[in-house]
Protein backbone atom coordinates (compact mmCIF):
# COMPACT_ATOMS: atom_id res chain seq x y z
CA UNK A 1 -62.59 -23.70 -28.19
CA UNK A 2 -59.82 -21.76 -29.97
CA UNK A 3 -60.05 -17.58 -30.20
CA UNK A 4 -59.77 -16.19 -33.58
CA UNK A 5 -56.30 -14.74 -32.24
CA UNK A 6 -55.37 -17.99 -31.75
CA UNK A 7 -56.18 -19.55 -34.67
CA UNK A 8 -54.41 -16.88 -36.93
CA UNK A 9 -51.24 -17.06 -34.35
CA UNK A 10 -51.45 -21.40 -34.97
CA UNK A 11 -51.46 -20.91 -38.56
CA UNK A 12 -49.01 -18.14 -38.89
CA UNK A 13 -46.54 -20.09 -36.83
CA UNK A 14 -47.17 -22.84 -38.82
CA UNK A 15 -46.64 -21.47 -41.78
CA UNK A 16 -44.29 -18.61 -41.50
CA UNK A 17 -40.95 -20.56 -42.79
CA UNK A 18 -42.99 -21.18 -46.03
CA UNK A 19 -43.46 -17.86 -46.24
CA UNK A 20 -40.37 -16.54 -45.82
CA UNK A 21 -38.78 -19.26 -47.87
CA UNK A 22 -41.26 -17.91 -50.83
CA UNK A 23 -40.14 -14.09 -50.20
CA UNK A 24 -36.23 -15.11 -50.05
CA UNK A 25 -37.08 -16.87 -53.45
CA UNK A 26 -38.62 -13.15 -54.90
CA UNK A 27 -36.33 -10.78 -52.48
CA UNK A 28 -32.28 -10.30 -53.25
CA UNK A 29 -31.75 -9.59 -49.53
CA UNK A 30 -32.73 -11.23 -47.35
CA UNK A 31 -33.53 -8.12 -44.79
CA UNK A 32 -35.92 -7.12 -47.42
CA UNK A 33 -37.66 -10.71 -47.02
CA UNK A 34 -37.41 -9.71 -43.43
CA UNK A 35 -38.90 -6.29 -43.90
CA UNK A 36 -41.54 -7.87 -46.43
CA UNK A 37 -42.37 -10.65 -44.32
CA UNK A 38 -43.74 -8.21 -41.44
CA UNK A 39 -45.81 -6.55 -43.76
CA UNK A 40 -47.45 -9.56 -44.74
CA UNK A 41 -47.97 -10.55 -41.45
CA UNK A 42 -49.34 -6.90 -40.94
CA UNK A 43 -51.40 -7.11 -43.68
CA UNK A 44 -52.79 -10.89 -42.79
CA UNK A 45 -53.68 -9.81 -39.56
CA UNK A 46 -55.45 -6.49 -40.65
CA UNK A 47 -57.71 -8.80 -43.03
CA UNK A 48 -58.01 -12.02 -40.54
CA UNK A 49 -61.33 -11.44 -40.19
CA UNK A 50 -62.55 -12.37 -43.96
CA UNK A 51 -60.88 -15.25 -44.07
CA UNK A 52 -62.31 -18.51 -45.00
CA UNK A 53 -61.34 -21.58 -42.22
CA UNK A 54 -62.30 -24.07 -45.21
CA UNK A 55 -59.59 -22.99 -47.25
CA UNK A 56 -56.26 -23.99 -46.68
CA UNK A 57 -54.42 -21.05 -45.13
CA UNK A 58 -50.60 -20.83 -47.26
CA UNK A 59 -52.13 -20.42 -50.34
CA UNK A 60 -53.89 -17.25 -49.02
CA UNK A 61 -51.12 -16.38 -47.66
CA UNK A 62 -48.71 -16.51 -50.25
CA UNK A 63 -51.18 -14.17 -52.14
CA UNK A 64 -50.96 -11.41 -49.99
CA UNK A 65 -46.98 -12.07 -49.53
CA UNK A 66 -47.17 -11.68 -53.59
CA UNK A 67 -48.45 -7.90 -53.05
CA UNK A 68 -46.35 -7.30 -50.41
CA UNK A 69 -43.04 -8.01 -52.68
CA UNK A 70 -44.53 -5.85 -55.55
CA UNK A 71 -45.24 -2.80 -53.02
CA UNK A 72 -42.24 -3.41 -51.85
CA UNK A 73 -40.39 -3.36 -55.59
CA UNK A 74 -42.68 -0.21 -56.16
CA UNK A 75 -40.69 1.12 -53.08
CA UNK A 76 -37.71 0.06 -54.51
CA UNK A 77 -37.66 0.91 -58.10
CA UNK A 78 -34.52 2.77 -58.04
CA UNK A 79 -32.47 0.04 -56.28
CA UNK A 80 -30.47 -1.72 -58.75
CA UNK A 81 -30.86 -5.00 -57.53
CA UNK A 82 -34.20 -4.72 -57.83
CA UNK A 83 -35.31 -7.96 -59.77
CA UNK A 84 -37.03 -7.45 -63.28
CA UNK A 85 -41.25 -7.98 -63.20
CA UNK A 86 -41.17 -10.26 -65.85
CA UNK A 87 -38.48 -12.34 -63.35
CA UNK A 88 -41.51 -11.86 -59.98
CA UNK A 89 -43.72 -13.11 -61.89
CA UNK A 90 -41.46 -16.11 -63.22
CA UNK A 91 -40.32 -16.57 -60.00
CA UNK A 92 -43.59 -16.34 -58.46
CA UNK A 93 -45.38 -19.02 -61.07
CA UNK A 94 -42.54 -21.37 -60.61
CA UNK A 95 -43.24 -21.02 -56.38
CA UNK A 96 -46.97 -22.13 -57.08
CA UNK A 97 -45.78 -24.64 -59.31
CA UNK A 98 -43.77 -26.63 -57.09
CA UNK A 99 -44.64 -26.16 -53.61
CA UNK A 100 -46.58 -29.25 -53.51
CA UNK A 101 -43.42 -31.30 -54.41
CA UNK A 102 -41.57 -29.04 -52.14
CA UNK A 103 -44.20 -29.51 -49.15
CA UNK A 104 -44.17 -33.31 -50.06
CA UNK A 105 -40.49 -33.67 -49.66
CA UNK A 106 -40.18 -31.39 -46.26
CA UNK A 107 -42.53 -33.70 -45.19
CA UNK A 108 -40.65 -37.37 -46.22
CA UNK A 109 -37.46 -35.00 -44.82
CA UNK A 110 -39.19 -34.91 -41.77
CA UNK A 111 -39.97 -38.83 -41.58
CA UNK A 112 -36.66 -40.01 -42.69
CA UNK A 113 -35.01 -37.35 -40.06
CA UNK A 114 -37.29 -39.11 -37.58
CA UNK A 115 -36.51 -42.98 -38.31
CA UNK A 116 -32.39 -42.10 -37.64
CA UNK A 117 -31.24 -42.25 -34.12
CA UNK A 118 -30.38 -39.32 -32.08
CA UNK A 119 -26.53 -39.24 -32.54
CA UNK A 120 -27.20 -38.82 -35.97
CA UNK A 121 -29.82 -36.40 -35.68
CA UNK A 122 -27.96 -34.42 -33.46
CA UNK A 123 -24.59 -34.18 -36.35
CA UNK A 124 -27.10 -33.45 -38.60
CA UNK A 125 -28.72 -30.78 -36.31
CA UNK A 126 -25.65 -28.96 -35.55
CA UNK A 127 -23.97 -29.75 -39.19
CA UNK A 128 -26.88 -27.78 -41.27
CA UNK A 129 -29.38 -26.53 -38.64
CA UNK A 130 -26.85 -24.19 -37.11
CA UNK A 131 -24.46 -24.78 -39.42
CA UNK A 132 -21.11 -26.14 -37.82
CA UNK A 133 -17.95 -26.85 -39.61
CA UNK A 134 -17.17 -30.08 -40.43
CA UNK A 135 -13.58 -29.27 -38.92
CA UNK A 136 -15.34 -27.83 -35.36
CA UNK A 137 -17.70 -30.75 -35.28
CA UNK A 138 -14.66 -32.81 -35.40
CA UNK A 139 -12.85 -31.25 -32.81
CA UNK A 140 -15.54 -31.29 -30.75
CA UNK A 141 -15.94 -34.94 -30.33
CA UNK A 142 -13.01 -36.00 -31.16
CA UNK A 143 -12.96 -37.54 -34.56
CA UNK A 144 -11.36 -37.13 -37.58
CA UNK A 145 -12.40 -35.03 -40.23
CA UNK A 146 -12.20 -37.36 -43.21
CA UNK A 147 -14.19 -39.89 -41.37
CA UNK A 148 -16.93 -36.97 -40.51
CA UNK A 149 -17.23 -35.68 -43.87
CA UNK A 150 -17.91 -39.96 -44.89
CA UNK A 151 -20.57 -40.25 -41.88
CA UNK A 152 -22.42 -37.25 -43.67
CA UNK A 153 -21.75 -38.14 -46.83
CA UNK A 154 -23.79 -41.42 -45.74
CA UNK A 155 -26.37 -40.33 -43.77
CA UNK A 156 -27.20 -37.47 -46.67
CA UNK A 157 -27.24 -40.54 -49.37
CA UNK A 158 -29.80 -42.36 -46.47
CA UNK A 159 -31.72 -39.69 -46.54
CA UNK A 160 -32.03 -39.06 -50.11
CA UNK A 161 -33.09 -42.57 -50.56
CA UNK A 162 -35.66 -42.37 -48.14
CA UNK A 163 -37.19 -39.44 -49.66
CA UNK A 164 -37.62 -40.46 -52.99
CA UNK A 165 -39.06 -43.81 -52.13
CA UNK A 166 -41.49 -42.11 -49.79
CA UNK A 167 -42.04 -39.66 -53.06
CA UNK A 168 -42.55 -42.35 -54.94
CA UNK A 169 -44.87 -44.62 -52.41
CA UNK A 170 -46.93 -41.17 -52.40
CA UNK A 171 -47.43 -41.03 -55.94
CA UNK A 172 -44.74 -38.28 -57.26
CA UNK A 173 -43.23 -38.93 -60.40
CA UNK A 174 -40.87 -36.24 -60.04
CA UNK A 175 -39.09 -36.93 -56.84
């Protein structure tokens, strides 16, 4: 049996690169995501108690992250790069618009990622994930750097295939 600590520290790990990827979208910097982002968690912990298990958890999330950014731009009003409220809410609408699709292709991502093998997992890993130069990656193992930049030219092609046909065989029409 899980603790209600727990359960809000499964969820929240869960969920927290959606979260932060939806406050980089509203945020021009990304230490204010940063600084956002830990007063959402703040303020998701402080009201953990009234939330409802049957509901799914991001979209209640996402709510509070919402108020966060617009305390925070209240806090900010004399910044200049301060976005406009008309562009939040834009912003904001367009985020509840397409997350689905965006949750739908992390998700085929994640299969396609899994059906390569590891070799190519790996250059993909240390191409994007901690993102290598094509020129070090090269070096590294002792290739040539035209023939790297063509193996990941191909294996990003792969994988865009594979997405969209899983998009498709799931029902999107907008892949």
């Amino acid at each position: 049996m899980s603790s209600p600590d727990s359960d809000f520290i499964r969820l929240w790990t869960a969920h927290q690169r959606d979260l932060e990827r939806y406050v980089l979208s509203l945020a021009p910097r990304p230490q204010d995501a940063s600084e956002i982002l830990q007063e959402t968690a703040a303020s998701l912990w402080a009201k953990w108690a009234g939330y409802d298990a049957e509901q799914p958890f991001l979209p209640w999330a996402v709510r509070f992250a919402y108020f966060e950014v617009l305390q925070w731009r209240q806090r900010q009003a004399r910044d200049r790069l301060v976005f406009s409220d008309s562009l939040v809410d834009s912003l904001h609408a367009d985020y509840l618009q397409e997350a689905p699709l965006m949750e739908a292709r992390r998700r085929a991502l994640d299969g396609c990622l899994a059906k390569l093998d590891a070799p190519e997992q790996s250059l993909l890993f240390q191409r994007y994930a901690r993102h290598g130069t094509v020129k070090d990656l090269a070096s590294g193992s002792g290739g040539k750097v035209n023939a790297l930049y063509y193996k990941l030219e191909k294996l990003r092609s792969a994988l865009l295939d594979c997405i969209e046909r899983r998009l498709r065989h799931e029902g999107w029409t907008e892949a």
